[in-house]
C-alpha atoms as a PDB file:
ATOM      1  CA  UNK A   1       6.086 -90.198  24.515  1.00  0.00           C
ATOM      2  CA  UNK A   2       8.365 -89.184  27.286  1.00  0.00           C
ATOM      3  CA  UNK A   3      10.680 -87.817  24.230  1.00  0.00           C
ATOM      4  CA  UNK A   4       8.429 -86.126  22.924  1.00  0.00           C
ATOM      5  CA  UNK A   5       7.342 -84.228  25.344  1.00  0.00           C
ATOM      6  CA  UNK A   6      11.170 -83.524  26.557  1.00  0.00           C
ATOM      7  CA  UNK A   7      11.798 -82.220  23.232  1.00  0.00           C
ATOM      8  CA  UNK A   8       8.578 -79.592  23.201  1.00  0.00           C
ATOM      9  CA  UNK A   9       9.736 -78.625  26.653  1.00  0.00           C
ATOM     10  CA  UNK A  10      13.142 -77.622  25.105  1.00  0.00           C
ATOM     11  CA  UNK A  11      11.678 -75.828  22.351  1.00  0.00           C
ATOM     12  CA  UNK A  12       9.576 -73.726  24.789  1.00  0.00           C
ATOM     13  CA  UNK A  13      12.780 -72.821  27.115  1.00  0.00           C
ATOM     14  CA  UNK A  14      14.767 -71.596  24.236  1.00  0.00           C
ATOM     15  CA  UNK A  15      12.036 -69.613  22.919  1.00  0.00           C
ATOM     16  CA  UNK A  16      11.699 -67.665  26.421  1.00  0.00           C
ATOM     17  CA  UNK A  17      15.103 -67.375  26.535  1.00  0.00           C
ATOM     18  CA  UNK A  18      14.881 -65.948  23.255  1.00  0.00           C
ATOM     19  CA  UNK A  19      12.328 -63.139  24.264  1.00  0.00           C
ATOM     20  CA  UNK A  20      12.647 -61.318  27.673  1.00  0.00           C
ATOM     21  CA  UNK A  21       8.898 -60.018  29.388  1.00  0.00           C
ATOM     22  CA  UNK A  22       9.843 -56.911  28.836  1.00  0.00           C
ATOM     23  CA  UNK A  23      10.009 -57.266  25.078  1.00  0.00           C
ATOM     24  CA  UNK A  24       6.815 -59.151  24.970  1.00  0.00           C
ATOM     25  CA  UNK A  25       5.357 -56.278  26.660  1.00  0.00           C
ATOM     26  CA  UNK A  26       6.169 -53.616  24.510  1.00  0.00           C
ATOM     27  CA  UNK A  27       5.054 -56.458  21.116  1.00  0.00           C
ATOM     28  CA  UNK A  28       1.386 -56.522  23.032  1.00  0.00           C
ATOM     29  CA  UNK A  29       1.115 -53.152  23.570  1.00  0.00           C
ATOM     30  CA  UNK A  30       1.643 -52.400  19.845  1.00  0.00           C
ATOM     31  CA  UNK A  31      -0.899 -55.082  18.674  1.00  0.00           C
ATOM     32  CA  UNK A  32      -3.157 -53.610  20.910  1.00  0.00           C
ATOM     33  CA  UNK A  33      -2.942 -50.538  18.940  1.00  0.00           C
ATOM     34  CA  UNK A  34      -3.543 -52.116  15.530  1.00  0.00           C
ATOM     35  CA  UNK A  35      -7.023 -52.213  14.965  1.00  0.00           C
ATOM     36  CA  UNK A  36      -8.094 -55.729  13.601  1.00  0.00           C
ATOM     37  CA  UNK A  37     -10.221 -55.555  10.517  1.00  0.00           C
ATOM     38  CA  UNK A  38     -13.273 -56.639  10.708  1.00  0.00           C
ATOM     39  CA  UNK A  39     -13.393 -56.393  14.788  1.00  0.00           C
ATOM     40  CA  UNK A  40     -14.049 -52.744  15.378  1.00  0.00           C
ATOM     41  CA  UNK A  41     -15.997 -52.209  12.833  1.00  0.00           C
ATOM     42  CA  UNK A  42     -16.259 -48.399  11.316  1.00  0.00           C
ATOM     43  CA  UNK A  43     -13.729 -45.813  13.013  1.00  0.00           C
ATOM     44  CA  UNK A  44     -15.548 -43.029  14.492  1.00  0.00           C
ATOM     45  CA  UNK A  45     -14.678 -39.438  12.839  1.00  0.00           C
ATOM     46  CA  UNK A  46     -12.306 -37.525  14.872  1.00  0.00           C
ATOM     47  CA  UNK A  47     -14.128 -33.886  15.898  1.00  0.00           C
ATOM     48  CA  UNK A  48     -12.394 -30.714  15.617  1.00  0.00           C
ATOM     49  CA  UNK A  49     -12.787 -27.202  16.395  1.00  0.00           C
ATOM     50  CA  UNK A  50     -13.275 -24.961  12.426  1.00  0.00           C
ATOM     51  CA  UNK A  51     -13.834 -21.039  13.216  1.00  0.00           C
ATOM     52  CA  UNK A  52     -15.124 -19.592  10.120  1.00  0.00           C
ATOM     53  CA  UNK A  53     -14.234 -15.802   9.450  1.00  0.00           C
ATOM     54  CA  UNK A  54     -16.525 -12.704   9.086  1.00  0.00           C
ATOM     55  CA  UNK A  55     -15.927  -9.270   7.477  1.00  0.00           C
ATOM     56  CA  UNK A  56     -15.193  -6.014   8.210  1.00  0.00           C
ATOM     57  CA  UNK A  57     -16.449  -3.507   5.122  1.00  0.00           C
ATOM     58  CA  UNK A  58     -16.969   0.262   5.500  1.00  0.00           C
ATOM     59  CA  UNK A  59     -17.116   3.902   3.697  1.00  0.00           C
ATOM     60  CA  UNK A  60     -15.031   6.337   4.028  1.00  0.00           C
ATOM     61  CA  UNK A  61     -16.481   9.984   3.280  1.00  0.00           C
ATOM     62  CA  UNK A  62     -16.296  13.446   4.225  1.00  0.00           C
ATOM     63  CA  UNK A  63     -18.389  15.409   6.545  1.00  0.00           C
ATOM     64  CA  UNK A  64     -20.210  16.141   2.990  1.00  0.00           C
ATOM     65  CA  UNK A  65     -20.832  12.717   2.381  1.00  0.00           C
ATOM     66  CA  UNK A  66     -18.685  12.940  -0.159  1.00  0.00           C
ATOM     67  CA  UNK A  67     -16.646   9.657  -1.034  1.00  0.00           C
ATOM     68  CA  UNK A  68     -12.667   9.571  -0.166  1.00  0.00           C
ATOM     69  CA  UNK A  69     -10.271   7.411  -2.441  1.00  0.00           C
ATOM     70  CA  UNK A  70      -6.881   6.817  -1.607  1.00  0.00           C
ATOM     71  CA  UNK A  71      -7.228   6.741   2.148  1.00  0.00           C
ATOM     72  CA  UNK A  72      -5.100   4.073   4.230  1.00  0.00           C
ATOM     73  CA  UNK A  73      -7.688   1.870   6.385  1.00  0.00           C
ATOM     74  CA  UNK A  74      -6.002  -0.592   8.771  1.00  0.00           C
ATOM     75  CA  UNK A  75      -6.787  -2.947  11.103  1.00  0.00           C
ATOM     76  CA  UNK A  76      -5.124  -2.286  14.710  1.00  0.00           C
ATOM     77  CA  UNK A  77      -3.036  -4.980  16.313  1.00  0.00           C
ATOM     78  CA  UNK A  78      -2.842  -6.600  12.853  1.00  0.00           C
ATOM     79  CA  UNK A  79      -1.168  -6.385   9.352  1.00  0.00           C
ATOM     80  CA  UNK A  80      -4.082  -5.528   7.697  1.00  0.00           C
ATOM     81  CA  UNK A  81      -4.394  -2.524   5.744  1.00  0.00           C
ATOM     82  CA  UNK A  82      -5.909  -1.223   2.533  1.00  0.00           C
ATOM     83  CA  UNK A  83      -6.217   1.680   0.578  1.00  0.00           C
ATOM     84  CA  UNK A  84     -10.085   3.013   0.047  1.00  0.00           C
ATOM     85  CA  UNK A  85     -11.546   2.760  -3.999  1.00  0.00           C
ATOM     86  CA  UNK A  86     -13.169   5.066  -5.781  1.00  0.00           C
ATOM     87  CA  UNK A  87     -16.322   4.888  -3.949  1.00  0.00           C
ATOM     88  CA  UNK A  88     -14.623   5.096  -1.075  1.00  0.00           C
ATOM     89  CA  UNK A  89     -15.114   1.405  -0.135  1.00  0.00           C
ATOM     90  CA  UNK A  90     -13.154  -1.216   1.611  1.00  0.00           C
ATOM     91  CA  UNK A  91     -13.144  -4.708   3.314  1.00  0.00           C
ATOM     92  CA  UNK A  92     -10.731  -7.068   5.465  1.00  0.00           C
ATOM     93  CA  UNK A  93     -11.707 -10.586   6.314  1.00  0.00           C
ATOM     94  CA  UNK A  94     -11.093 -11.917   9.898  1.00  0.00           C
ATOM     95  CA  UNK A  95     -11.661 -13.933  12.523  1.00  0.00           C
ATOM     96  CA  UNK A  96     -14.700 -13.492  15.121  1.00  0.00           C
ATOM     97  CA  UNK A  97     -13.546 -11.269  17.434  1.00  0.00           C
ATOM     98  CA  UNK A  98     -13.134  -7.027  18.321  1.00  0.00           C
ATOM     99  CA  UNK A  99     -11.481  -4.349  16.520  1.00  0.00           C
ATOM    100  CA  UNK A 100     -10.141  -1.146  16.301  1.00  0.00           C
ATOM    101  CA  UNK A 101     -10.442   0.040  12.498  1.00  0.00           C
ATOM    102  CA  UNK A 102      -8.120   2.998  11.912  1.00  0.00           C
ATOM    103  CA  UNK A 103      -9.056   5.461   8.482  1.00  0.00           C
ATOM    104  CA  UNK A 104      -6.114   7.587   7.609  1.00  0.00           C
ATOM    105  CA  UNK A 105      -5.705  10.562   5.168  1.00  0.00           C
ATOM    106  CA  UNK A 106      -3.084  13.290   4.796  1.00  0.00           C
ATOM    107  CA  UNK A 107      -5.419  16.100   3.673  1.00  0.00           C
ATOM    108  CA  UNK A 108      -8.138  14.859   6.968  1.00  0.00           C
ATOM    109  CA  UNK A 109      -8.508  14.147  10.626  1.00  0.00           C
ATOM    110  CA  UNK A 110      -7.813  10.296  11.532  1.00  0.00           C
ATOM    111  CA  UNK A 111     -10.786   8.268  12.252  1.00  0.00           C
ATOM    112  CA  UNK A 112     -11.502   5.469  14.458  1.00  0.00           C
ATOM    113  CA  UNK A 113     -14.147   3.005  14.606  1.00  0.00           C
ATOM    114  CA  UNK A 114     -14.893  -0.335  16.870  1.00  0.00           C
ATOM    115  CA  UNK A 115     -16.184  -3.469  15.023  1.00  0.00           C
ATOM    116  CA  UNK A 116     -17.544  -7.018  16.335  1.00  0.00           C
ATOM    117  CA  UNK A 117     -16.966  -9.591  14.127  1.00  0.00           C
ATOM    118  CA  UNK A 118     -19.368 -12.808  13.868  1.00  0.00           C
ATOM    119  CA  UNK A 119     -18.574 -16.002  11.730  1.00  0.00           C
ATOM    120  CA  UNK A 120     -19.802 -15.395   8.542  1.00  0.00           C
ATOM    121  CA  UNK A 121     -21.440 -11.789   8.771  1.00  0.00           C
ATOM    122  CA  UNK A 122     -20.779  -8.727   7.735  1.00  0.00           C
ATOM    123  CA  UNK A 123     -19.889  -6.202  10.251  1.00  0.00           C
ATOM    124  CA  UNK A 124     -20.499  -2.656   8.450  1.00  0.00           C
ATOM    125  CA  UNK A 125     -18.493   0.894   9.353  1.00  0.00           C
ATOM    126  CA  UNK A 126     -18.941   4.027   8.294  1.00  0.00           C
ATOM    127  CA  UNK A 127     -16.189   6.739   8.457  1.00  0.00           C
ATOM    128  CA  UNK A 128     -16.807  10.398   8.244  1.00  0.00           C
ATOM    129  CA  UNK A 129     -13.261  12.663   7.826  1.00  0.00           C
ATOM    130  CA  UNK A 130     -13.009  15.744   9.020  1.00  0.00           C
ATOM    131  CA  UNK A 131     -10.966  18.329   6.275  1.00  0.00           C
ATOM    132  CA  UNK A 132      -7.418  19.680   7.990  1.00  0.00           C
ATOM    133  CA  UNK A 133      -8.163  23.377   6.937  1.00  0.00           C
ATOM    134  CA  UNK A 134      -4.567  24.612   5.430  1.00  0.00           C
ATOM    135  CA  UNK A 135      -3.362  27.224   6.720  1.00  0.00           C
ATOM    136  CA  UNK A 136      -1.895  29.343   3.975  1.00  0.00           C
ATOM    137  CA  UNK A 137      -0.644  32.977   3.811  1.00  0.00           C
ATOM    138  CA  UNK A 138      -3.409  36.074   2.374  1.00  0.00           C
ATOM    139  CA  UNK A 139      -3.181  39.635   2.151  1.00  0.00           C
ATOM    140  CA  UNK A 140      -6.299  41.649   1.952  1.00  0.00           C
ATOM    141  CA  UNK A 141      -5.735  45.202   0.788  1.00  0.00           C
ATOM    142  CA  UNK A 142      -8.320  48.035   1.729  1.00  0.00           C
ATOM    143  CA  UNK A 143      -8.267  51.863   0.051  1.00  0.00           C
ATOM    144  CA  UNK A 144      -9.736  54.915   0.795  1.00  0.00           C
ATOM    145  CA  UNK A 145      -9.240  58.592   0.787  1.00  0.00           C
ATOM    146  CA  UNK A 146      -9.121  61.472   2.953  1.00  0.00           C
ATOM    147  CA  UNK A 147      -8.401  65.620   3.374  1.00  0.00           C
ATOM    148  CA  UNK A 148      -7.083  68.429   5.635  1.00  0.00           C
ATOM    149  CA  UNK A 149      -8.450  71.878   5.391  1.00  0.00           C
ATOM    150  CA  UNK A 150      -6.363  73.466   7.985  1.00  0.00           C
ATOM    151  CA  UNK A 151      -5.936  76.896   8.603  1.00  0.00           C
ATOM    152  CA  UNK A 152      -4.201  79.184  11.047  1.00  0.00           C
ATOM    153  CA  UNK A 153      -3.042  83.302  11.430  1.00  0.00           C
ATOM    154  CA  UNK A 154       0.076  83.248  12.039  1.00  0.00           C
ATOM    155  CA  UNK A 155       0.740  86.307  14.659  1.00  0.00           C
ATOM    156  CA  UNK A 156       4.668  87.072  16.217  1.00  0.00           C
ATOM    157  CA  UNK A 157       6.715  86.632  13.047  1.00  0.00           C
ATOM    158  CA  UNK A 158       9.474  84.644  14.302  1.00  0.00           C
ATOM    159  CA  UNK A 159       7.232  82.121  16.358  1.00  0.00           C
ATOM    160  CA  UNK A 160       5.718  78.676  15.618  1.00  0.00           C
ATOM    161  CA  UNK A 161       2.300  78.340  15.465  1.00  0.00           C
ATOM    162  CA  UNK A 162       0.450  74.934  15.772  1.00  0.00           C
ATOM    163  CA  UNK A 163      -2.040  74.895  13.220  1.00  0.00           C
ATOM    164  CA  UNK A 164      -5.499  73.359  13.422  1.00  0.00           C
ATOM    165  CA  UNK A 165      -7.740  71.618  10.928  1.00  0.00           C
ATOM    166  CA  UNK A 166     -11.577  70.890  10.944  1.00  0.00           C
ATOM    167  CA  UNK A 167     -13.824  73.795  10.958  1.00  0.00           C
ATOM    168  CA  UNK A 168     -15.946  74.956   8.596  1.00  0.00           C
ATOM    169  CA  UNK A 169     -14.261  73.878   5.530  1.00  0.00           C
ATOM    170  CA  UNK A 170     -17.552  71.138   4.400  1.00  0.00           C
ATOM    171  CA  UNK A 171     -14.020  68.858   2.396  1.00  0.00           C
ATOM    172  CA  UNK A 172     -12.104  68.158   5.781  1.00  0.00           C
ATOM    173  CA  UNK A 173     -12.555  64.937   6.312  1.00  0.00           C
ATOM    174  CA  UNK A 174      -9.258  63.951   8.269  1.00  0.00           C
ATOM    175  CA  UNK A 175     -10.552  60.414   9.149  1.00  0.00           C
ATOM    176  CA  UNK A 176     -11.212  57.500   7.499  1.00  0.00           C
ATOM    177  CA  UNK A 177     -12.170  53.956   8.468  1.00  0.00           C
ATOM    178  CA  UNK A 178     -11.487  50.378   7.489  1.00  0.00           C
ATOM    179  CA  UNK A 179     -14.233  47.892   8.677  1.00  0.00           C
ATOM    180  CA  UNK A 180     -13.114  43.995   9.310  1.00  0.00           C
ATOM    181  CA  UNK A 181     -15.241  41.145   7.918  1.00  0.00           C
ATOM    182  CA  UNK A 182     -13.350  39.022  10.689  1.00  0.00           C
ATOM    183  CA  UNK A 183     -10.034  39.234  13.041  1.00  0.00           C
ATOM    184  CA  UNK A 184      -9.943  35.625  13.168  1.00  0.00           C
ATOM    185  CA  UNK A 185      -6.725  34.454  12.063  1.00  0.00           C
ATOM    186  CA  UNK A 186      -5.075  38.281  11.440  1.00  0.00           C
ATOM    187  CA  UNK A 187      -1.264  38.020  11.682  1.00  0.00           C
ATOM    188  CA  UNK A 188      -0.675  41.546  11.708  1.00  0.00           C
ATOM    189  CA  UNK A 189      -2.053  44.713  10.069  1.00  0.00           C
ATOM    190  CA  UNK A 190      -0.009  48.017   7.938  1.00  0.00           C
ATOM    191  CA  UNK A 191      -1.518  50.797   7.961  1.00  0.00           C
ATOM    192  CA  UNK A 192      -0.135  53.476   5.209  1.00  0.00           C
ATOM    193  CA  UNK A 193      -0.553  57.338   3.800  1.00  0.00           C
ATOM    194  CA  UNK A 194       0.210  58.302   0.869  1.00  0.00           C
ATOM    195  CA  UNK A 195      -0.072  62.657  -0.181  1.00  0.00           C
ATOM    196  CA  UNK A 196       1.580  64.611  -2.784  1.00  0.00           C
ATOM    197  CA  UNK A 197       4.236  66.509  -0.794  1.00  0.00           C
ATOM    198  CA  UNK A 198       4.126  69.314  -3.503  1.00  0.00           C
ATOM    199  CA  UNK A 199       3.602  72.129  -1.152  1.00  0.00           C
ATOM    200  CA  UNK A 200       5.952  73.271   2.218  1.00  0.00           C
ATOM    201  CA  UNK A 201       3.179  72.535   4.695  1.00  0.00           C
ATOM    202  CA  UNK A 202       2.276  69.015   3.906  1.00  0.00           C
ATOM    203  CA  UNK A 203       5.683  68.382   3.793  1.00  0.00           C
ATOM    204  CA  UNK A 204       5.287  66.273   7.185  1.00  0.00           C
ATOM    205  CA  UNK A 205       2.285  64.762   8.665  1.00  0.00           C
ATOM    206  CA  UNK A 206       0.972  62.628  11.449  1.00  0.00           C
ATOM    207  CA  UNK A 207      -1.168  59.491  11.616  1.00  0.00           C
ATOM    208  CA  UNK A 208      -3.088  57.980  14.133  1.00  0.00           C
ATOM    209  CA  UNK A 209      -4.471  54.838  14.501  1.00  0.00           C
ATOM    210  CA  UNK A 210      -7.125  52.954  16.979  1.00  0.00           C
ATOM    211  CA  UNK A 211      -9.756  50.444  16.539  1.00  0.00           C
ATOM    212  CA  UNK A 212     -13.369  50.545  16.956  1.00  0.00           C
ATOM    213  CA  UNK A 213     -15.928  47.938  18.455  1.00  0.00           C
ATOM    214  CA  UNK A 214     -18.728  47.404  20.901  1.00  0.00           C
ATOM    215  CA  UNK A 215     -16.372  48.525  23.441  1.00  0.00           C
ATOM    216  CA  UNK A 216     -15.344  51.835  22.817  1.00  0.00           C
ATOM    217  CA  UNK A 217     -12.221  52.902  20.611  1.00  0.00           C
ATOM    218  CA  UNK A 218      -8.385  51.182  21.643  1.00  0.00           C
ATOM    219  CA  UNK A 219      -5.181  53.235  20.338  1.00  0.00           C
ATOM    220  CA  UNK A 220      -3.060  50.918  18.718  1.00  0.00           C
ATOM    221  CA  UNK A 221      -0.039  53.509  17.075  1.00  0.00           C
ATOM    222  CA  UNK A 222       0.926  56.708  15.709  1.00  0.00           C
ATOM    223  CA  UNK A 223       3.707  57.912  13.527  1.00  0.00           C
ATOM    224  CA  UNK A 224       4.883  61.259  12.293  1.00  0.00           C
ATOM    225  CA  UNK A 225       6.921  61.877   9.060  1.00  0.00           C
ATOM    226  CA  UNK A 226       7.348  62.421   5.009  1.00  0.00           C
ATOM    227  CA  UNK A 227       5.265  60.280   2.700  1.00  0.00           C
ATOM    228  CA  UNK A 228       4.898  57.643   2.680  1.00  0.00           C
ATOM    229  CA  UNK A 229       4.049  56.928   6.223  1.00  0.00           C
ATOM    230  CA  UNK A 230       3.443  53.094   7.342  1.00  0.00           C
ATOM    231  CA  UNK A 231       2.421  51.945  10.421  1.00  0.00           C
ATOM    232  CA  UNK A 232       2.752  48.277  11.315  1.00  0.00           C
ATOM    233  CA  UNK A 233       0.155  46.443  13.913  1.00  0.00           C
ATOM    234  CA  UNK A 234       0.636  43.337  15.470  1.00  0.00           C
ATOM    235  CA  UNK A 235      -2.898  41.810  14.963  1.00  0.00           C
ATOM    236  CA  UNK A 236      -3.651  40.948  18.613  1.00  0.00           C
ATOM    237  CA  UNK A 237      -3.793  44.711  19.202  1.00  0.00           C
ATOM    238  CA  UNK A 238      -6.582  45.021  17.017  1.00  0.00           C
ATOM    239  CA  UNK A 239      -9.636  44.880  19.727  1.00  0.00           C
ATOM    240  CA  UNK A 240     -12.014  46.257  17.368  1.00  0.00           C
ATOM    241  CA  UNK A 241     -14.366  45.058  14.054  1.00  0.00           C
ATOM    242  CA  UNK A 242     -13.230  48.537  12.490  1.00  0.00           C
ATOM    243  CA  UNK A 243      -9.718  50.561  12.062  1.00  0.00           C
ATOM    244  CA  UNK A 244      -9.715  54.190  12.396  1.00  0.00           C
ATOM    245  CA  UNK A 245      -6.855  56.148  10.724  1.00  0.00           C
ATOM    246  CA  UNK A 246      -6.637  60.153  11.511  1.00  0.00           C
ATOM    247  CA  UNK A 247      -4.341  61.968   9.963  1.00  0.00           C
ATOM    248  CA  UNK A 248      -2.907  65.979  11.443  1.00  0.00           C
ATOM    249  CA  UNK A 249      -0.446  68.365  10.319  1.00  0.00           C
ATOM    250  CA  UNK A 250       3.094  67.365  11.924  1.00  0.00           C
ATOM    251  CA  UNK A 251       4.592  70.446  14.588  1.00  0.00           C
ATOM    252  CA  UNK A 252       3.748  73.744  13.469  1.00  0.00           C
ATOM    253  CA  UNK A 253       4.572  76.223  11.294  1.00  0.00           C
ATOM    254  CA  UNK A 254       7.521  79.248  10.870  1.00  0.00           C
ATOM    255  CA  UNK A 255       6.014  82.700   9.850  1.00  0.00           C
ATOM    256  CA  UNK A 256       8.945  83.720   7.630  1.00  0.00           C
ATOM    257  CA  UNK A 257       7.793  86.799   7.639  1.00  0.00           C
ATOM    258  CA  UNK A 258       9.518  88.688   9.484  1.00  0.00           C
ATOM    259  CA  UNK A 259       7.830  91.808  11.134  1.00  0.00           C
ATOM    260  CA  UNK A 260       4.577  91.287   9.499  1.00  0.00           C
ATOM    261  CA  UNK A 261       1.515  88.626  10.812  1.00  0.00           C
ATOM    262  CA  UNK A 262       0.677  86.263   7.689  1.00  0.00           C
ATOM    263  CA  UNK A 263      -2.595  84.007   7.413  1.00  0.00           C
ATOM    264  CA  UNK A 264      -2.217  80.305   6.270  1.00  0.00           C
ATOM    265  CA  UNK A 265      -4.114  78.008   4.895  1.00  0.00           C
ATOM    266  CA  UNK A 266      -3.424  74.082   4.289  1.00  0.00           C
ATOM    267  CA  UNK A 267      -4.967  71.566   2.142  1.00  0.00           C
ATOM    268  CA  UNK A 268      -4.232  68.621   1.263  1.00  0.00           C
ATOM    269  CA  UNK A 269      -5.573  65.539  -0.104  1.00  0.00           C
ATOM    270  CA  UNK A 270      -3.947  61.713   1.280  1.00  0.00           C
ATOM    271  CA  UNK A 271      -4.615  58.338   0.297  1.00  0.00           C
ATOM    272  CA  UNK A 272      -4.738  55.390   3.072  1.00  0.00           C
ATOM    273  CA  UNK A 273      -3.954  51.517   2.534  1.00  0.00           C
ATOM    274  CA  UNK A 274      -4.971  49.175   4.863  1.00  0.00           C
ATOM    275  CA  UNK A 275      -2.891  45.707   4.282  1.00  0.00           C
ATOM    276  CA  UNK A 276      -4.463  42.887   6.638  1.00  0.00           C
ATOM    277  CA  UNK A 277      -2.225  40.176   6.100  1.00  0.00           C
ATOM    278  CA  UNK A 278      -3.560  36.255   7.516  1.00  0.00           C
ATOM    279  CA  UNK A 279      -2.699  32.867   8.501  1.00  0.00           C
ATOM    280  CA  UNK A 280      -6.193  31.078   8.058  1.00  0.00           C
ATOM    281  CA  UNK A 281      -8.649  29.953   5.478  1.00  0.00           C
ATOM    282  CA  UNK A 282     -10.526  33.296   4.046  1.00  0.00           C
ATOM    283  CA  UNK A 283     -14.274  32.783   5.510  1.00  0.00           C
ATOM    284  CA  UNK A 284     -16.734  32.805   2.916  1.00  0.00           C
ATOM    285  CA  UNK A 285     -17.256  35.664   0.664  1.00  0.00           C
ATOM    286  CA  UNK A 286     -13.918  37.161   1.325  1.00  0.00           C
ATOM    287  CA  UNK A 287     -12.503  38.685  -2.237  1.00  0.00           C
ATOM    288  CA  UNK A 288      -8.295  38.892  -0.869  1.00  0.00           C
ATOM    289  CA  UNK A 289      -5.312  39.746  -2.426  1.00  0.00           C
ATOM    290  CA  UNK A 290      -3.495  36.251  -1.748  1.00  0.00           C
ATOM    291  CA  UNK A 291       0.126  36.904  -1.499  1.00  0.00           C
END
């Protein structure tokens, strides 16, 4: 008996020599973790945290309502971006949250729009793009036609007389006018004058111009010469809704006559251009020479 238990008593002190505590501490605490079938029964489901997206869908249109393909919708802050259909439609997918949608075009003013986006709803947008007007370079050409009746006596041969128009002939009309649908936008105006220089005393002549509004009358040029005669005006002279062009009889005239008084009478018939020449979209009803 004593044997016996001598010889379980050495069995026992080799097997804790065998094993230290601190590797029988590490063997419990990893059957602690196994969970023993049939002892726990069923494990209990392990919760976690599922965000489910919503959408972002929109128009895009012009101020007319009318649908806009082809423009670049994006998503600030992210990589999302798409190009609009042909209705105009679009849609992203995201994650609850707020945004800054961003509509693009190159013929339109950019757009932005905030959106609040809720787990499965829809948050809608509505864009309407403004046009970019283009700016683009037009020529409107005006015409009208004019005539001196001048007439002078000529007294001290050898001395120049000025010589006067108006009067009593009823075809003077030495003044005509050119009225402006709108100065918005004129670049700069030419005023010309055009005459058969047939006979010695319309050889030269002189045009004035001024403009004509609620104000009163502003000169804005003159010019003397042969034809034809062109006078250039920067548009922000103009000051007026109508130009006024008056054309005169350059200097004065040589009796050639010498020791003898001579009577003289000048006509002459002139044709004046007015070239308005702008940088903006024609207002309605304009019919313009685009150049």
């Amino acid at each position: 008996m004593a044997a016996t238990i001598a010889r379980r008593h050495g069995a026992t002190e080799r097997a804790r020599g065998a094993l230290s505590p601190a590797c029988l501490r590490v063997i419990i605490a990893v059957l602690l973790t196994i969970p023993l079938a049939g002892c726990t029964g069923d494990a209990a489901p392990v919760e976690t945290n599922v965000i489910d997206p919503g959408f972002i869908t929109g128009v895009v249109t012009d101020v007319a309502m009318v649908p806009l393909a082809g423009v670049n919708v994006s998503v600030d802050g992210t990589t999302l971006s798409a190009l609009t259909d042909a209705a105009g439609s679009f849609a992203f997918e995201l994650l609850p949250g707020e945004y800054v949608v961003l509509a693009q075009h190159a013929d339109h003013r950019p757009g932005a729009l905030r959106a609040s986006v809720i787990s499965h709803q829809r948050a809608p947008l509505a864009f309407q793009l403004v046009a970019i007007p283009k700016i683009v370079p037009r020529v409107e050409v005006s015409e009208a036609s004019g005539y001196l009746a001048c007439s002078a006596l000529l007294l001290r041969s050898g001395e120049r007389t000025p010589v006067p128009c108006g009067g009593e002939d009823p075809n003077d009309r030495p003044s005509v006018e050119f009225g402006l649908t709108s100065r918005d936008g004129l670049e700069s105006a030419v005023l010309e004058v055009v005459w058969d220089a047939g006979s010695q005393a319309a050889r030269k002549l002189r045009v004035e111009a001024s403009s004509r509004g609620s104000d009163g009358s502003v000169a804005l040029g003159a010019v003397e010469g042969t034809s034809p005669l062109a006078l250039p005006i920067p548009g922000r002279l103009v000051a007026g809704d109508t130009l006024v062009l008056t054309v005169s009889p350059a200097g004065s005239f040589l009796d050639e006559e010498a020791g003898s008084d001579a009577g003289l009478v000048f006509q002459q018939a002139f044709t004046a251009y007015a070239s308005l020449f702008y940088h903006e979209p024609a207002p309605g009803g304009y019919s313009a020479l685009v150049g």
